[in-house]
Structures are given as C-alpha cells and as structure tokens.
Protein backbone atom coordinates (compact mmCIF):
# COMPACT_ATOMS: atom_id res chain seq x y z
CA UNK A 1 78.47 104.87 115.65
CA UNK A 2 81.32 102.30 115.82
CA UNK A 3 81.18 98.40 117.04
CA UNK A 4 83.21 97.14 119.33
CA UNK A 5 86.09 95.12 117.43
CA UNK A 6 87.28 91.97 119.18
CA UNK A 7 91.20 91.58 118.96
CA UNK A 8 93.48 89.09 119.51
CA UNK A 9 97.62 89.30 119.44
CA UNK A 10 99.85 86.57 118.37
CA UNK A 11 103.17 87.19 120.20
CA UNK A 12 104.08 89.23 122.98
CA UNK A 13 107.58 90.66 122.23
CA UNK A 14 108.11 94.51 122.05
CA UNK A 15 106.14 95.44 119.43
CA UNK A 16 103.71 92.83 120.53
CA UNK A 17 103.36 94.42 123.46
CA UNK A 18 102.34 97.53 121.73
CA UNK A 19 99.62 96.00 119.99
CA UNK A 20 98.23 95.10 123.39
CA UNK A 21 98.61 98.45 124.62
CA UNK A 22 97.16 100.41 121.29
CA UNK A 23 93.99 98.20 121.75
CA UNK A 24 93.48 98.31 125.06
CA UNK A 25 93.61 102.09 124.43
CA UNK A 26 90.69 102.28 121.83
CA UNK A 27 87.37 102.79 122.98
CA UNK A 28 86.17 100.58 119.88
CA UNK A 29 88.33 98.03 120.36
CA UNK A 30 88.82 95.36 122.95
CA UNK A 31 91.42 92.84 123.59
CA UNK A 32 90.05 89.84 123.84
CA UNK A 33 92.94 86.92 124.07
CA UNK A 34 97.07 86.82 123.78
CA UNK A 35 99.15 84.22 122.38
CA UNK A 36 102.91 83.57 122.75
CA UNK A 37 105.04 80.26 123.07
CA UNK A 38 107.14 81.75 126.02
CA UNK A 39 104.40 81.21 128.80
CA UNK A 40 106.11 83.50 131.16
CA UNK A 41 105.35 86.47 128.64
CA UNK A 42 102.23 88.33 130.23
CA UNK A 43 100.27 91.59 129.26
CA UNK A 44 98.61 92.86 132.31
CA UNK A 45 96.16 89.77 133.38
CA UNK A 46 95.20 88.51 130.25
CA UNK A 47 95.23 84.16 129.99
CA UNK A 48 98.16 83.14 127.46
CA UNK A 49 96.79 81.21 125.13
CA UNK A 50 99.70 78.99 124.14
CA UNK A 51 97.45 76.59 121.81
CA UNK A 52 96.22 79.06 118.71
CA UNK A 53 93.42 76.71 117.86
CA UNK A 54 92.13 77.89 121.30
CA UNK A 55 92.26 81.39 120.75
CA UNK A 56 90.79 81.17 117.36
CA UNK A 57 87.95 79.05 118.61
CA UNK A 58 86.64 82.29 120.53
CA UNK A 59 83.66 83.57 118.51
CA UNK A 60 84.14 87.03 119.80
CA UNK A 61 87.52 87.40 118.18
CA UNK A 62 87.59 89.42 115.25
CA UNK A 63 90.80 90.10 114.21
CA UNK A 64 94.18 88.93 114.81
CA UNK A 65 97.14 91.01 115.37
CA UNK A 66 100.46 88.68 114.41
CA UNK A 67 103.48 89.87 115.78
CA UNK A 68 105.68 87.31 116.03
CA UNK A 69 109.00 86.63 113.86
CA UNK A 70 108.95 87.45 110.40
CA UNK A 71 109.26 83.96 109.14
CA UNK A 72 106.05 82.85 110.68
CA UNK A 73 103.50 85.58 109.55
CA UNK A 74 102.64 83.59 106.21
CA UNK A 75 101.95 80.16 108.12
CA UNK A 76 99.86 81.92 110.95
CA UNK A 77 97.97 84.47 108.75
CA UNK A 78 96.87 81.88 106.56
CA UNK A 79 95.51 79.51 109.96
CA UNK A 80 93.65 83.02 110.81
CA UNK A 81 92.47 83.66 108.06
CA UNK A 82 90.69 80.09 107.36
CA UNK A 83 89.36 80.59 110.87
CA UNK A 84 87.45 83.59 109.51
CA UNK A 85 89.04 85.91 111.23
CA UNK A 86 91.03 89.70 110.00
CA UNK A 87 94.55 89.50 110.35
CA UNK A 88 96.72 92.41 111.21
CA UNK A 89 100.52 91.53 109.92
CA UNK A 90 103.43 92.88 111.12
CA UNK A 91 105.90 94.42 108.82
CA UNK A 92 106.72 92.39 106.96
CA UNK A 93 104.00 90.65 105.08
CA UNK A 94 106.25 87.81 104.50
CA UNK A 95 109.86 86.55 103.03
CA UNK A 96 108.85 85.50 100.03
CA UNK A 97 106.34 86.35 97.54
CA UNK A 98 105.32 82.48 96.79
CA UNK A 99 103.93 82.66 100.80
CA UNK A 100 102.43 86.40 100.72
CA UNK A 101 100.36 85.23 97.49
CA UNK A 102 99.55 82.41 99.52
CA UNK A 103 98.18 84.85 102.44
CA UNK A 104 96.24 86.84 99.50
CA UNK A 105 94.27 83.72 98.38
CA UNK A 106 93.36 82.56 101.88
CA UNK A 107 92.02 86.32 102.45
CA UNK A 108 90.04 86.25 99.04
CA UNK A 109 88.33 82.60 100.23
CA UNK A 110 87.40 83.57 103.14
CA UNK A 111 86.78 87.76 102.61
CA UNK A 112 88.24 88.83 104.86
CA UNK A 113 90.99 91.51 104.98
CA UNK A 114 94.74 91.62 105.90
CA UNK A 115 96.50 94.72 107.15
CA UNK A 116 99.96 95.14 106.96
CA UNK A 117 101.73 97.77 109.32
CA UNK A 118 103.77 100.45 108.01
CA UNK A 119 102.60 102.57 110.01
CA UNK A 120 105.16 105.29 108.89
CA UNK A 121 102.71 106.36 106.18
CA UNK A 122 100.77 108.45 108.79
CA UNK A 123 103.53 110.29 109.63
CA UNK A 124 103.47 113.99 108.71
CA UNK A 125 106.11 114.30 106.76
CA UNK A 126 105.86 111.06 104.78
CA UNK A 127 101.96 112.66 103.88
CA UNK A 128 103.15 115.91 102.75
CA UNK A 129 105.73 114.27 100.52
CA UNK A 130 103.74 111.73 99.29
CA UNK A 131 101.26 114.79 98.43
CA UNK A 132 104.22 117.20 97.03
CA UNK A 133 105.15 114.24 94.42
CA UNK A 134 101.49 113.22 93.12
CA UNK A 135 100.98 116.53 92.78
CA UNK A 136 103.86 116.88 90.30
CA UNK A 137 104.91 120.02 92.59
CA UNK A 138 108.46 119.09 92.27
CA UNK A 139 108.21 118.01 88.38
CA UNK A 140 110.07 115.28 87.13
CA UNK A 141 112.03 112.86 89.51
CA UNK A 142 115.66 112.95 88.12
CA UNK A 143 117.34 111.08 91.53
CA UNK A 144 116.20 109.49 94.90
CA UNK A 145 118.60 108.50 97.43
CA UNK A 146 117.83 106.86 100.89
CA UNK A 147 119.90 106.12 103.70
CA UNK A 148 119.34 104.02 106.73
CA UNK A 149 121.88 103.76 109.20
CA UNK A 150 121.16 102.38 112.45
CA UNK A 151 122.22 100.73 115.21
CA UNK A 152 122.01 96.71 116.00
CA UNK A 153 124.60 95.27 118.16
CA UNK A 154 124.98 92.41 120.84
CA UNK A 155 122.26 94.33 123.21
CA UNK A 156 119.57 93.25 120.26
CA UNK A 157 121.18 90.04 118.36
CA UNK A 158 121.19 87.68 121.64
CA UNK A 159 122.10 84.23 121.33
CA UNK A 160 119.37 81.74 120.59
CA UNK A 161 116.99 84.51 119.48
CA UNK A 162 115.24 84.91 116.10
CA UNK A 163 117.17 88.40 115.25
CA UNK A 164 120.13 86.90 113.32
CA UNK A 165 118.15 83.75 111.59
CA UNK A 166 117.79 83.81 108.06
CA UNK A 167 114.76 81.75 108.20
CA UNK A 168 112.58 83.77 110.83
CA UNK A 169 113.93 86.81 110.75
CA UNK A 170 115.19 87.62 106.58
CA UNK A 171 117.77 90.23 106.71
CA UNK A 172 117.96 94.24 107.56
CA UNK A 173 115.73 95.21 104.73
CA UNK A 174 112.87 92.89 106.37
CA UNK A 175 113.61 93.36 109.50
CA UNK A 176 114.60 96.90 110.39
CA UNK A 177 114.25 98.85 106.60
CA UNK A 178 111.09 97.69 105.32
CA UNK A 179 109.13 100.50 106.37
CA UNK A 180 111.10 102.69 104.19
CA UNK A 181 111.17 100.39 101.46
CA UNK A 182 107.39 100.87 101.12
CA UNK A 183 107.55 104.49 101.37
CA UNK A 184 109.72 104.34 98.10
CA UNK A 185 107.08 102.19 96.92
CA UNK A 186 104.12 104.11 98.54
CA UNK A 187 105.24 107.41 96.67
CA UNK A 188 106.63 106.51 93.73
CA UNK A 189 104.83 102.86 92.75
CA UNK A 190 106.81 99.89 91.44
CA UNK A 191 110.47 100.21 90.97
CA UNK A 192 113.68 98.23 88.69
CA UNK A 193 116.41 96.93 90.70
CA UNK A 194 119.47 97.13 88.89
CA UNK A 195 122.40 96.51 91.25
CA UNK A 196 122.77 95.67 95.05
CA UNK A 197 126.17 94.64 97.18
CA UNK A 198 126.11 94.02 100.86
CA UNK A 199 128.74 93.22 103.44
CA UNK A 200 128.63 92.03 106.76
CA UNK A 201 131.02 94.37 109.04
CA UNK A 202 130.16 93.92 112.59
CA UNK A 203 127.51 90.92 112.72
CA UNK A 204 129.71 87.91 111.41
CA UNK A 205 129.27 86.01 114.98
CA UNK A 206 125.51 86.96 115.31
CA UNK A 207 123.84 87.19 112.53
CA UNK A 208 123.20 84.97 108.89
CA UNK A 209 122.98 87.94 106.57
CA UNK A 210 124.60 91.34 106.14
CA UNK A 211 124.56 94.42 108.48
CA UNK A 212 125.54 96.57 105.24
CA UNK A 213 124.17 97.06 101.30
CA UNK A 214 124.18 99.32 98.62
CA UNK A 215 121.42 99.41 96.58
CA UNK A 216 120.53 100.86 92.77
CA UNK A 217 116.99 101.03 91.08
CA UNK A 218 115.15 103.28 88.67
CA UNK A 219 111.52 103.81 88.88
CA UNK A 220 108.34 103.85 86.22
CA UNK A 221 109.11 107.28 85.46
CA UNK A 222 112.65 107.73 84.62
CA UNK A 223 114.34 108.68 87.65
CA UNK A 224 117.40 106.73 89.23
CA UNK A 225 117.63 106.31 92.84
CA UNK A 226 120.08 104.37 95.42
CA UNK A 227 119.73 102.97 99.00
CA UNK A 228 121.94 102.87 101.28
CA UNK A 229 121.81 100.87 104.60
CA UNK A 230 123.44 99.87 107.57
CA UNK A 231 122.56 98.33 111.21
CA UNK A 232 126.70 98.55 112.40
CA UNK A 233 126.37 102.54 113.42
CA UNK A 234 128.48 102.15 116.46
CA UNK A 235 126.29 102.41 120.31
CA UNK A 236 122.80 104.41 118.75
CA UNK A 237 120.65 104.99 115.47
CA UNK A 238 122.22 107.65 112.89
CA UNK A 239 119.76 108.53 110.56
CA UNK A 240 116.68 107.35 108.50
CA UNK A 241 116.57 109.92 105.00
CA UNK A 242 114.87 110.09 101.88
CA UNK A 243 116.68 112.95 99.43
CA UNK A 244 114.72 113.94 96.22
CA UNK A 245 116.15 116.15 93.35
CA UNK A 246 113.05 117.05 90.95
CA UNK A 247 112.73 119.27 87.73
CA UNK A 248 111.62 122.02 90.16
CA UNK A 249 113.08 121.81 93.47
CA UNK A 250 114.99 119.70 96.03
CA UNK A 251 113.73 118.11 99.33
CA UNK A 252 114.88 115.66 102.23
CA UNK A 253 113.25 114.30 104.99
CA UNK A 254 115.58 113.41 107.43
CA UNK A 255 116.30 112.66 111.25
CA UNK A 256 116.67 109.14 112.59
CA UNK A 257 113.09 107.65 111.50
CA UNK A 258 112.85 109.91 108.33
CA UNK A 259 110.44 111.96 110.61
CA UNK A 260 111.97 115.40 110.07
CA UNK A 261 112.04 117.90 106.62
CA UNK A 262 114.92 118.59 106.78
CA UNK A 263 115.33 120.49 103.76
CA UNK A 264 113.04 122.28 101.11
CA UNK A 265 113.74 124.38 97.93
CA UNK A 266 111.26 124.44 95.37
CA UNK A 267 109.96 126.61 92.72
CA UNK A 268 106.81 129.25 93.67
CA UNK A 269 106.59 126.87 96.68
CA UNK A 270 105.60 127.74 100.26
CA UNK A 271 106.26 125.39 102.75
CA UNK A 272 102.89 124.46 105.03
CA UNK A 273 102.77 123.72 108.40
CA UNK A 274 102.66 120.36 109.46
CA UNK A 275 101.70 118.11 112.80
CA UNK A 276 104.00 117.02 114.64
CA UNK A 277 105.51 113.42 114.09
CA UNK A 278 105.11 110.98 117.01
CA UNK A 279 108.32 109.85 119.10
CA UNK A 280 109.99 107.19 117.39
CA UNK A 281 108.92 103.32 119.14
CA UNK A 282 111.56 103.01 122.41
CA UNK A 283 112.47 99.56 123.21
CA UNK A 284 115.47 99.71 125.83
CA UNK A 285 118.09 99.37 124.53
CA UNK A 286 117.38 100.58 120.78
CA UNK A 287 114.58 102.17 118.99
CA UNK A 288 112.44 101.59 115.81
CA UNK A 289 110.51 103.59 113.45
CA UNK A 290 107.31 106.42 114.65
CA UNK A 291 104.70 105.15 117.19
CA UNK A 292 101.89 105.65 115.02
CA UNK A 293 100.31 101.92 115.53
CA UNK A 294 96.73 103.55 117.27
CA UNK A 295 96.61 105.02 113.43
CA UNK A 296 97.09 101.22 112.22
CA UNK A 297 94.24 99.84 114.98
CA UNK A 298 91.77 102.90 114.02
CA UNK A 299 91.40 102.17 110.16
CA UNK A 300 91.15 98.14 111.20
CA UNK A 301 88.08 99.63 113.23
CA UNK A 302 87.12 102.37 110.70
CA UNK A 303 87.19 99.27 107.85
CA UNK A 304 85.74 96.79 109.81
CA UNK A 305 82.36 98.98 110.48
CA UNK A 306 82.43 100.35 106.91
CA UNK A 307 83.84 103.37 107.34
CA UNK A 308 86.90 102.98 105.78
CA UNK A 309 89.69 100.86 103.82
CA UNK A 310 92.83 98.90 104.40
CA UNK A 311 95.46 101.72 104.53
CA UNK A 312 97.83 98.98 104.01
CA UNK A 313 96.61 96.45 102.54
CA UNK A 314 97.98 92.53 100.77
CA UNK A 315 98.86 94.05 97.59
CA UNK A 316 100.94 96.71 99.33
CA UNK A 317 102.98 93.99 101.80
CA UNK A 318 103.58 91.83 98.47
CA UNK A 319 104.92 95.04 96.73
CA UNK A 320 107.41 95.83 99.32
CA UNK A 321 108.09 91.60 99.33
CA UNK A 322 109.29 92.07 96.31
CA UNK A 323 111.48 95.03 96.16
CA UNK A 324 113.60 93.37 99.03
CA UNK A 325 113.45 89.89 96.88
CA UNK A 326 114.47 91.22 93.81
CA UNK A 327 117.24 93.04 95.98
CA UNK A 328 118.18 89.77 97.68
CA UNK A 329 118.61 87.96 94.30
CA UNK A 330 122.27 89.58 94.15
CA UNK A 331 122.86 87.80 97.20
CA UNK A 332 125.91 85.13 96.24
C-alpha cells in the first residue's frame, strides 16, 4: 500500500510539461502546484505560482520536480531542499561540481533525497548492456566509442531563449548528451579524460559554445574509448550509439536515442528477448532521448514510501558533472 506523494513542478517548458503529465498519470501521485516565470504558461487549470516561496509554503507538497534551465537547478534545489522538501532535478544536476556539492550538503541537512533524471537507464537495451558488462560476458573492455549526432537548428536556438547561453544552458554535452554521458558512467564507473576538441560549425550566430567535439578517455579498467558529438546534422536527429569491442565479443546499441541493438557477436552467447523501448520524447519540431519519465516518478514514489531507492541519485548527477567538466577544461 502506497501514499499519495504531493508534487510540485518548477517550470513549464516541454519537458516540464511532461512532468505534469507523468504525475497527473500516477495513481500515487498528485500534482499539487506549478511554477514558471512566463505567467501565460498553463498546465490544464492548475494556479501558476510565480512566487516559489508560495509554492513551497504548501505543507502538502512533497517533492519538487525542477525543470527549468540548466543553470538554475543548483540555486532552486538548494531553496527546496531547505524547505524540506524532495527535489527531482532535471538532467543535468548542475554546471559545475562546486554547486552540485552544494545541492548534496543541503540534501544531507535536511534528509531528504534528490533525484536526478536520466531516465535512459530504464531503457531495455541500456539494462541488458549494463547486465552483459557486469557480468564480464563480453570479457575485457579493449575500446568504447559513442556517437551523438543530432539535430539543433534555428527551429530550437530562438533568439532571447536560454538554448544558446553559456550560463543557463552549458553546452551540448549538458544540454542534449548528458544522458549518454552517464550511461558511460552508469556501466563502466569513473572514467580519465585525456583529450577533447570541439568546433562550432553551424551555431556561430546562436549559440556561446560548440555544436561539435571529439572526445578521448580511458576507463578504471584499461579500455580506451572516444565520443563523438554533434547537434549540426542538417533538418532531423542521426543517431545516438554506443559500440563496444570486448575480449569475447562485439556489440552496439544504436538508432537515434541509443534505443536499438543493433549489433551482437559474442562468444557461447544467445541473445534474449527484450521489451520494447519507449518512443523517443517528441517536442515539435525536434526530439529528445526515450519517454521513460513515469519510470523516474514511480521510484520517487516507490522511495518515498520505503519501497525503494534513488535510481539516480546526487552522487550519480555529480559523476556525470564531472565527466563533462573535466571535458570542458580543454575548452580555450
């Protein structure tokens, strides 16, 4: 038997939205308030609370959902938090690791938890790989190599908007490419950058950062891997992939969101059937990684009545922080 959990959601763009929508869904959760500075922005009939201190002033609020730009999760998390409520983050956690170890002291004063969304864990695939490499099924990792190439043009970087601002919105590999970024880490733990270069191709006039890098790491146990990005595919998303050449075999996920096995070749292996992936998020004019949020709003409620852990939780958000930080240092 499950209590209700009371939600709130900070920010009411797409994936905002979603949030609203995922909770609204649950039959153990209920959405209790909304928050976004653009009055006009509704969900249904909910009241807009413009004024946060308002909505976090409601005793029947348990957790907050933030989904607003990147550069404002640490800042709002932490108010949350020392308003003793949950707080459900957004990829990313943060931009920097000096503000997402701030977030991890404000949830140890207060105990209570922070969940961070990458919700691409729950994906089939991403599951059966994770399981195929703990299980040393494909022996020794000699190479890793992940490409992201997507789509981002003028239909997505609008003027005046926080896509494009180096301050709320980071960069590609915050902003579009995190969630693979903590698949690497999710799988294969902590990893060595040793080389990145980026360019910016087709963004000059919109954007603050590059469209375009080429990445280089190793991880703990010996193997070399690269990453490979991009957000100037011309008109639609290419292709999200994660290639793996082990001691035993060779596999690849592939597909646009990394949602496909694409290939498999391993030694005394049979391949198992797996669930279907959900349909990638659709927002318009472009689309983002699996719609698996009402997996991310189930464990909040599963944790929250004791059932359960964070899937996701601070220490993962910072981990993934700093791969992309310790990438970003070769930024000149």
């Amino acid at each position: 038997m499950s209590n209700k959990i009371g939600f709130a959601v900070l920010g009411l763009g797409h994936i905002g939205q979603k949030h609203c929508m995922h909770i609204s869904n649950n039959p153990n959760a209920t959405l209790i308030a909304i928050a976004d500075i653009n009055s006009e922005l509704k969900y249904e009939d909910y009241n807009n609370h413009i004024n946060i201190d308002n909505l976090l002033s409601n005793k029947h609020i348990d957790v907050v959902n933030i989904c607003t730009p990147n550069g404002l999760h640490a800042q709002q998390a932490i108010h949350c938090l020392n308003a003793n409520k949950h707080v459900v983050i957004e990829k990313p956690l943060a931009l920097t690791i000096s503000d997402s170890k701030e977030i991890e002291i404000a949830s140890l004063k207060n105990n209570k938890f922070v969940f961070c969304v990458m919700q691409n864990r729950f994906s089939p695939p991403s599951q059966w790989l994770k399981n195929l490499i703990v299980s040393k099924t494909i022996g020794n990792i000699f190479s890793i190599q992940i490409n992201c190439f997507w789509n981002r043009d003028d239909r997505y970087y609008t003027p005046n908007h926080w896509h494009g601002n180096m301050d709320l919105d980071g960069g590609p590999l915050f902003t579009q490419f995190s969630h693979f970024i903590d698949l690497l880490y999710w799988i294969f733990g902590e990893i060595k950058i040793n080389y990145a270069q980026f360019e910016n191709f087709n963004h000059t006039h919109s954007t603050q950062f590059e469209d375009s890098g080429i990445v280089t790491f190793a991880i703990n146990s010996g193997g070399v891997g690269s990453i490979n990005y991009s957000t100037s595919v011309f008109d639609k998303n290419f292709e999200s992939s994660i290639s793996i050449i082990g001691e035993n075999g060779t596999v690849k996920l592939g597909g646009q969101y990394m949602n496909e096995i694409s290939y498999c070749h391993i030694k005394d292996y049979q391949m198992p059937t797996l669930e279907k992936s959900n349909p990638p998020n659709n927002y318009g004019s472009y689309q983002g990684s699996a719609s698996n949020h009402p997996f991310v709003i189930q464990n909040v409620i599963d944790t929250l009545n004791n059932h359960s852990l964070p899937h996701t939780n601070v220490t993962d958000g910072m981990a993934v922080v700093k791969i992309i930080q310790d990438i970003y240092k070769f930024r000149k």
